[in-house]
C-alpha atoms as a PDB file:
ATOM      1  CA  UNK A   1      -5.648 -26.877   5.015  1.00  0.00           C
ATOM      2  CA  UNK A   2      -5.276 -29.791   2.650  1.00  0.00           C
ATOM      3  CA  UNK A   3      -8.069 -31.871   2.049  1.00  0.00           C
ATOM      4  CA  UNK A   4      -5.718 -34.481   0.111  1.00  0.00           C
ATOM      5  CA  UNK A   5      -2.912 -35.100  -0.963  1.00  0.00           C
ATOM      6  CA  UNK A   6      -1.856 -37.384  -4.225  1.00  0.00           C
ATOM      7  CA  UNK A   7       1.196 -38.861  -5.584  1.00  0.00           C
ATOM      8  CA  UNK A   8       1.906 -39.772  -9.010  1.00  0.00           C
ATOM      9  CA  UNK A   9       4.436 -41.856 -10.253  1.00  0.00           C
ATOM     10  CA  UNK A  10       4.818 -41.216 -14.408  1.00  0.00           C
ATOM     11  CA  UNK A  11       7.490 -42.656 -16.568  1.00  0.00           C
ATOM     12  CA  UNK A  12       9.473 -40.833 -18.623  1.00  0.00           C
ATOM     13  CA  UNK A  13       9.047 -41.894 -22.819  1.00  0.00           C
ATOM     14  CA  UNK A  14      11.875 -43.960 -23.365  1.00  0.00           C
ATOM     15  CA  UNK A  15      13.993 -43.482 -19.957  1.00  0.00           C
ATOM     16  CA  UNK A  16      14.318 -45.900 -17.027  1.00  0.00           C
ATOM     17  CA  UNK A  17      13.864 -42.810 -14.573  1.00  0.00           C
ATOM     18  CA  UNK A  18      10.270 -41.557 -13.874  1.00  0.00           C
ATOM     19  CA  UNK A  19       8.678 -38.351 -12.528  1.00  0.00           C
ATOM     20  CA  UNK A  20       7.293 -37.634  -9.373  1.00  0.00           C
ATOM     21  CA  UNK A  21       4.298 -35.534  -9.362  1.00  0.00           C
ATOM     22  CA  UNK A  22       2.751 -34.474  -5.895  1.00  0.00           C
ATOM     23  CA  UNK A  23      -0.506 -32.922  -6.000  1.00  0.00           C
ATOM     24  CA  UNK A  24      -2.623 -31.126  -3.360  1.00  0.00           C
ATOM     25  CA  UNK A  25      -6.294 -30.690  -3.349  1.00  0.00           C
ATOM     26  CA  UNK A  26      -6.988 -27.653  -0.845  1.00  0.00           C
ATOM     27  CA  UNK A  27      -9.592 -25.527  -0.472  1.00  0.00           C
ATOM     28  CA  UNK A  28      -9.994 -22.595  -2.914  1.00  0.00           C
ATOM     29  CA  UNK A  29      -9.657 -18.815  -1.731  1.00  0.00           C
ATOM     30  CA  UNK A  30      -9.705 -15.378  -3.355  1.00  0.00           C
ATOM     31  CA  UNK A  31      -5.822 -15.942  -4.211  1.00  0.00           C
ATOM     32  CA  UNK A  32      -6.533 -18.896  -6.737  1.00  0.00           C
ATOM     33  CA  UNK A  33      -9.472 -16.800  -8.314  1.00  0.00           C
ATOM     34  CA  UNK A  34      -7.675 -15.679 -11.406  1.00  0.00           C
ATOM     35  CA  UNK A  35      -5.715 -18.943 -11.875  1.00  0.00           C
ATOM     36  CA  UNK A  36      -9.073 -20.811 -11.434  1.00  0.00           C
ATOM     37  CA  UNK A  37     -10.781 -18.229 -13.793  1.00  0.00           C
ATOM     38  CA  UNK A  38      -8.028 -19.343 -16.786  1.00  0.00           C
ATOM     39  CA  UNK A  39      -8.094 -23.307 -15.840  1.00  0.00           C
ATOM     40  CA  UNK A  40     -11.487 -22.513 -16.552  1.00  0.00           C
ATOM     41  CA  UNK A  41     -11.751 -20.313 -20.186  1.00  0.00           C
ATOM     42  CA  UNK A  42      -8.701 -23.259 -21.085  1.00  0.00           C
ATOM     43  CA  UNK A  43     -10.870 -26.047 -20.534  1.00  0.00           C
ATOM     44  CA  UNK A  44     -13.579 -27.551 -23.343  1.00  0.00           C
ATOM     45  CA  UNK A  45     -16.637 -26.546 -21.094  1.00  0.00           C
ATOM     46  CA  UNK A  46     -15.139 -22.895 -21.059  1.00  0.00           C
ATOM     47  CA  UNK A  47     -14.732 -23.515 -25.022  1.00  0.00           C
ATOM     48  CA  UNK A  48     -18.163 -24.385 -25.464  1.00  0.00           C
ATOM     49  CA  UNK A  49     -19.635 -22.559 -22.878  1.00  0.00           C
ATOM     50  CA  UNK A  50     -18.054 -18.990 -22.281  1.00  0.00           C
ATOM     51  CA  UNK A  51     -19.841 -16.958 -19.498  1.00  0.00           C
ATOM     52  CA  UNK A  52     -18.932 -13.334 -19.620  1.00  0.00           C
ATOM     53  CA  UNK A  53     -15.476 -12.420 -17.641  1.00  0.00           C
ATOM     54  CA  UNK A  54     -17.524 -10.714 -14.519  1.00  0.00           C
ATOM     55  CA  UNK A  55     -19.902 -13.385 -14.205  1.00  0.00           C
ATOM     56  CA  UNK A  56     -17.501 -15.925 -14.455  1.00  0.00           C
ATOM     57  CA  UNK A  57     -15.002 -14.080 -11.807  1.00  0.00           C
ATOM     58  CA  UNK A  58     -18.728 -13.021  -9.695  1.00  0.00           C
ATOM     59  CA  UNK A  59     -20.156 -17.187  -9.349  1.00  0.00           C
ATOM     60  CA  UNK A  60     -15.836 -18.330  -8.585  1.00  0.00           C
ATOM     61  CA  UNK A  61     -15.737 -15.694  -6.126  1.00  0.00           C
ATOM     62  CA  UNK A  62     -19.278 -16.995  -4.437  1.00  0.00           C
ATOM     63  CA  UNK A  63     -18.379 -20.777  -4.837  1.00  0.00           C
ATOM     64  CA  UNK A  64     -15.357 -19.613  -3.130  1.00  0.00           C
ATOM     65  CA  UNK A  65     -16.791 -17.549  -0.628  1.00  0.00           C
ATOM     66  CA  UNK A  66     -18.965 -20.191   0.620  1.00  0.00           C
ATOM     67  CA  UNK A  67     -16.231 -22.942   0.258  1.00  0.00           C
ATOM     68  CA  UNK A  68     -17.473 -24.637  -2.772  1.00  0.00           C
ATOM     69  CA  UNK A  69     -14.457 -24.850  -4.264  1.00  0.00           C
ATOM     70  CA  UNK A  70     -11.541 -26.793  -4.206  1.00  0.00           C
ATOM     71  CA  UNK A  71      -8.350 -26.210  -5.939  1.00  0.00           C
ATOM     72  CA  UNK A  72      -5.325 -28.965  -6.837  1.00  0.00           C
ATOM     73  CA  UNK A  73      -1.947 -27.301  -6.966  1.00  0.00           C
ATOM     74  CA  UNK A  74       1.286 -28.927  -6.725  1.00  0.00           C
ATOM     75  CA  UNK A  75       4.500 -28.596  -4.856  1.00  0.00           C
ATOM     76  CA  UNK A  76       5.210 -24.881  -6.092  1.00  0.00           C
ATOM     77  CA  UNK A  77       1.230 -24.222  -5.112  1.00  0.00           C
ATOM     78  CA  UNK A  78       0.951 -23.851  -9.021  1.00  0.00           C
ATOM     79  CA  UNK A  79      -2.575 -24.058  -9.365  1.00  0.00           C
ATOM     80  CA  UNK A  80      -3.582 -27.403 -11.595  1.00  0.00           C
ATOM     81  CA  UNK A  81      -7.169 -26.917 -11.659  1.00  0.00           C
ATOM     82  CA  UNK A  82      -9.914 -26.422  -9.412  1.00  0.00           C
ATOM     83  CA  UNK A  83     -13.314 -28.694  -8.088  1.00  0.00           C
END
């Protein structure tokens, strides 16, 4: 189910043309756990603030499980990040 759905319009350096960039936010399940477990460890808070692996995968899992968590992919489903 998407929850929403966003459109970006970015111009290209230096070109008349620009990019389209559709992105949806949907609501996270056991499939986007890895990709939201690396959005994570290559953000700054994951930087700064590096939980072990299990616990990080255990609390995703739960915030997923009890529909916590949101995920933004785009047109591919490539997840973007996560919410």
């Amino acid at each position: 189910m998407i929850i929403s759905e966003l459109r970006f319009m970015i111009p290209k350096s230096g070109f008349e043309e620009e990019v389209s960039l559709n992105i949806n936010i949907i609501s996270g399940t056991l499939d986007h756990l890895q990709a939201c477990k690396d959005a994570y460890a290559n953000s700054r808070l994951g930087q700064v603030y590096s939980p072990p692996v299990d616990l990080l995968k255990s609390r995703l899992a739960e915030g997923i499980n009890q529909g916590e968590i949101f995920v933004a992919v785009d047109e591919n489903d490539q997840c973007l990040g996560f919410i």
